[in-house]
C-alpha atoms as a PDB file:
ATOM      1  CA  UNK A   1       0.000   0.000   0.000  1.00  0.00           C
ATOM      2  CA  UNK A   2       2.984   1.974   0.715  1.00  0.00           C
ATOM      3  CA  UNK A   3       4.243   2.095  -2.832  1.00  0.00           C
ATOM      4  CA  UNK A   4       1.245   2.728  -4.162  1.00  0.00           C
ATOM      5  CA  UNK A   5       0.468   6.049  -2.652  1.00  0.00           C
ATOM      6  CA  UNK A   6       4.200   6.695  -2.946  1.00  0.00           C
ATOM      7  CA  UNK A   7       3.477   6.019  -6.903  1.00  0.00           C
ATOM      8  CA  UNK A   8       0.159   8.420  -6.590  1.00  0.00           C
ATOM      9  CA  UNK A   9       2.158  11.317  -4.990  1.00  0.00           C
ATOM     10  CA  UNK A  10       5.044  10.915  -7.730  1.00  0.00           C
ATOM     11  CA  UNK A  11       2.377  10.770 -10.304  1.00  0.00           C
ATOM     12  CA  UNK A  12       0.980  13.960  -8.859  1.00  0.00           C
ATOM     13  CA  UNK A  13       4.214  15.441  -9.665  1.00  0.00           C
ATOM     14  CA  UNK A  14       4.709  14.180 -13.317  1.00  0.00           C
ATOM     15  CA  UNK A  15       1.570  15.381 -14.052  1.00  0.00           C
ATOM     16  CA  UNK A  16       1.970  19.096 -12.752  1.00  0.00           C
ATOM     17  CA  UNK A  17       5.326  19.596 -13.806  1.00  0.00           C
ATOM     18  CA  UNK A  18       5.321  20.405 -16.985  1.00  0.00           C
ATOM     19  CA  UNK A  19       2.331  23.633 -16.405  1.00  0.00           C
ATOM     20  CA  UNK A  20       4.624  26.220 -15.365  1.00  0.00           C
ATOM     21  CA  UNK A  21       6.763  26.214 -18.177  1.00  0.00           C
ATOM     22  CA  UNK A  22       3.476  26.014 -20.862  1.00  0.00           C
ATOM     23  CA  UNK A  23       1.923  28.771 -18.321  1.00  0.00           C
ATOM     24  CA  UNK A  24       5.753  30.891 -18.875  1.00  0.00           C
ATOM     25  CA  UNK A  25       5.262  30.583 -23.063  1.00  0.00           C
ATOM     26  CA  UNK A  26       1.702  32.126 -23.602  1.00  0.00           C
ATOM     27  CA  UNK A  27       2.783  34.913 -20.696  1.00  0.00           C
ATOM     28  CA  UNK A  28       0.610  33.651 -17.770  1.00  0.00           C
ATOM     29  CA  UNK A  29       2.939  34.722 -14.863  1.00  0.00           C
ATOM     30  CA  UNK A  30       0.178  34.170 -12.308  1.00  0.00           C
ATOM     31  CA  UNK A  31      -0.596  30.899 -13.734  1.00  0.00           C
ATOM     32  CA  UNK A  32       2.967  29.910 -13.482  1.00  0.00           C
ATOM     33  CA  UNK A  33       3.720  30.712 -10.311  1.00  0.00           C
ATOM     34  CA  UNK A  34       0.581  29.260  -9.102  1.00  0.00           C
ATOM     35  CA  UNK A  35       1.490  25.801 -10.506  1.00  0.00           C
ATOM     36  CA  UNK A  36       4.992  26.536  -9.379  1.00  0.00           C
ATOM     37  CA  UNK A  37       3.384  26.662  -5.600  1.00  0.00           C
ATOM     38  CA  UNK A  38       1.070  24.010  -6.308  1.00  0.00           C
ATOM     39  CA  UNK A  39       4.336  21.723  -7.206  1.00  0.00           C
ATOM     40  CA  UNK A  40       6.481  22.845  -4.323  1.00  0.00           C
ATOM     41  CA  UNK A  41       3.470  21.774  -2.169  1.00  0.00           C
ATOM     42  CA  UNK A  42       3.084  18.109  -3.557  1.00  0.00           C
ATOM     43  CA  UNK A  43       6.976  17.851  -3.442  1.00  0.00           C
ATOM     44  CA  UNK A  44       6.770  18.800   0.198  1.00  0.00           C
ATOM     45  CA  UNK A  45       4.209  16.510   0.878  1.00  0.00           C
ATOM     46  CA  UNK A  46       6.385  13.127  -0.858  1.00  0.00           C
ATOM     47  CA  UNK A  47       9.027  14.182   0.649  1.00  0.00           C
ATOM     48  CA  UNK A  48       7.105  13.631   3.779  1.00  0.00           C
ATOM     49  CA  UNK A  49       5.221  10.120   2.796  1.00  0.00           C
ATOM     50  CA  UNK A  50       8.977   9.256   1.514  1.00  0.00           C
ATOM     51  CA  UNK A  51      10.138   9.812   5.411  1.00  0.00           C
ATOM     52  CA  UNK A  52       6.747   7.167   6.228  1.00  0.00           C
ATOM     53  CA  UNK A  53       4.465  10.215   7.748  1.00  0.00           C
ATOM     54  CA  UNK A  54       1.549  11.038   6.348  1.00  0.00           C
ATOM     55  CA  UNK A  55       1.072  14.619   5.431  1.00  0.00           C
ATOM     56  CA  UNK A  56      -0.952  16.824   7.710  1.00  0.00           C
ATOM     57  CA  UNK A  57      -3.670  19.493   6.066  1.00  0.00           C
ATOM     58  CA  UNK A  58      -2.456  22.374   4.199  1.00  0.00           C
ATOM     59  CA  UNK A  59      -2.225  24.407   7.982  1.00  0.00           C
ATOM     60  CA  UNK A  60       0.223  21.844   9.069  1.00  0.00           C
ATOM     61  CA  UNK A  61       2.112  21.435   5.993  1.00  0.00           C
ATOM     62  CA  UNK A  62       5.158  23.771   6.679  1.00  0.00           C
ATOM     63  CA  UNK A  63       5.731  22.820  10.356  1.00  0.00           C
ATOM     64  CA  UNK A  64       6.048  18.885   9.583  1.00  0.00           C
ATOM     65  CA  UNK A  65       7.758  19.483   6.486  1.00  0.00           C
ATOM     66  CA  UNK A  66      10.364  21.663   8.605  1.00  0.00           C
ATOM     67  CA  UNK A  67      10.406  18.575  11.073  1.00  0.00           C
ATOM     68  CA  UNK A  68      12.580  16.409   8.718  1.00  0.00           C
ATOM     69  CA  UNK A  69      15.832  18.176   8.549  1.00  0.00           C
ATOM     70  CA  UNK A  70      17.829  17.121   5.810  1.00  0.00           C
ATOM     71  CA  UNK A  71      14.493  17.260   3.771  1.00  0.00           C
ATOM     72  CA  UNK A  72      13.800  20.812   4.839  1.00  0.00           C
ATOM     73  CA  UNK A  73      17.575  22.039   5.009  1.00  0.00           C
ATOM     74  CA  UNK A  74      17.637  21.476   0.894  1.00  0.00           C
ATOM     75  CA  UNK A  75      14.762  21.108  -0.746  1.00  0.00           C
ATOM     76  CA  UNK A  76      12.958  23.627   1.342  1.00  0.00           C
ATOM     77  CA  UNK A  77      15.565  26.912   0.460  1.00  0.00           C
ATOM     78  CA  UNK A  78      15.029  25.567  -2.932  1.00  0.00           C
ATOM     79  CA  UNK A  79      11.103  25.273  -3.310  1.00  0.00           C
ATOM     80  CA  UNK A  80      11.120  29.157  -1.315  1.00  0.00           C
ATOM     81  CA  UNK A  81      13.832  30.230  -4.229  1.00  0.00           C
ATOM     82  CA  UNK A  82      11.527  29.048  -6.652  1.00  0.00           C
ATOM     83  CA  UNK A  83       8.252  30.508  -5.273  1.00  0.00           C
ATOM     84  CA  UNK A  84       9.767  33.708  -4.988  1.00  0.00           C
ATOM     85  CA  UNK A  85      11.361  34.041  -7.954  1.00  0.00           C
ATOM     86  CA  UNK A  86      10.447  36.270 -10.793  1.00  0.00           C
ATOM     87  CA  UNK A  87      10.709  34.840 -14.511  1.00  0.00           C
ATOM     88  CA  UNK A  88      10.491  31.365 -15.498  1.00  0.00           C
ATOM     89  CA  UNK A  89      13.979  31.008 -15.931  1.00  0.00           C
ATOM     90  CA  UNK A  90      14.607  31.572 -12.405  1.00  0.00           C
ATOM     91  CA  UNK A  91      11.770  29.739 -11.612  1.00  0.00           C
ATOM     92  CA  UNK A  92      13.110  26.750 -13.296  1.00  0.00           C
ATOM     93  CA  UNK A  93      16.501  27.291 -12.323  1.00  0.00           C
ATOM     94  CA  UNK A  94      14.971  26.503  -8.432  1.00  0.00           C
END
């Protein structure tokens, strides 16, 4: 069962990943840095079913995301670099 929700969350990902970039060519900044957030969030949240916890609601998400350490130390400055960045090249770069 494991695996399989592991799978979902990675599928999740696949999925999404792409949007920012198609969002970036017809000059949708909004768009693209809402699917940008929307990514960092379901990143966050296998990063936590990858440490076997289940992520909390959205309130929670931050705090037990910060929990994990050497998660949080990395990824985290990364996924804030990339929410805050302006331009899709920066965003990307992140």
């Amino acid at each position: 069962m494991w695996r399989y929700v592991l799978a979902c969350q990675w599928r999740r990902v696949d999925q999404e990943e792409p949007f920012p970039g198609r969002c970036a060519e017809v000059g949708d900044d909004l768009g693209a840095r809402i699917v940008t957030a929307r990514l960092a969030r379901d990143l966050m949240r296998l990063c936590l079913l990858m440490h076997r916890q289940y992520p909390p609601y959205s309130k929670w998400l931050g705090t037990a995301f910060a929990r994990h350490s050497q998660a949080a130390a990395g990824l985290g400055a990364c996924l804030t670099a990339a929410i805050a960045a302006d331009g899709y090249q920066a965003r990307e770069r992140h």
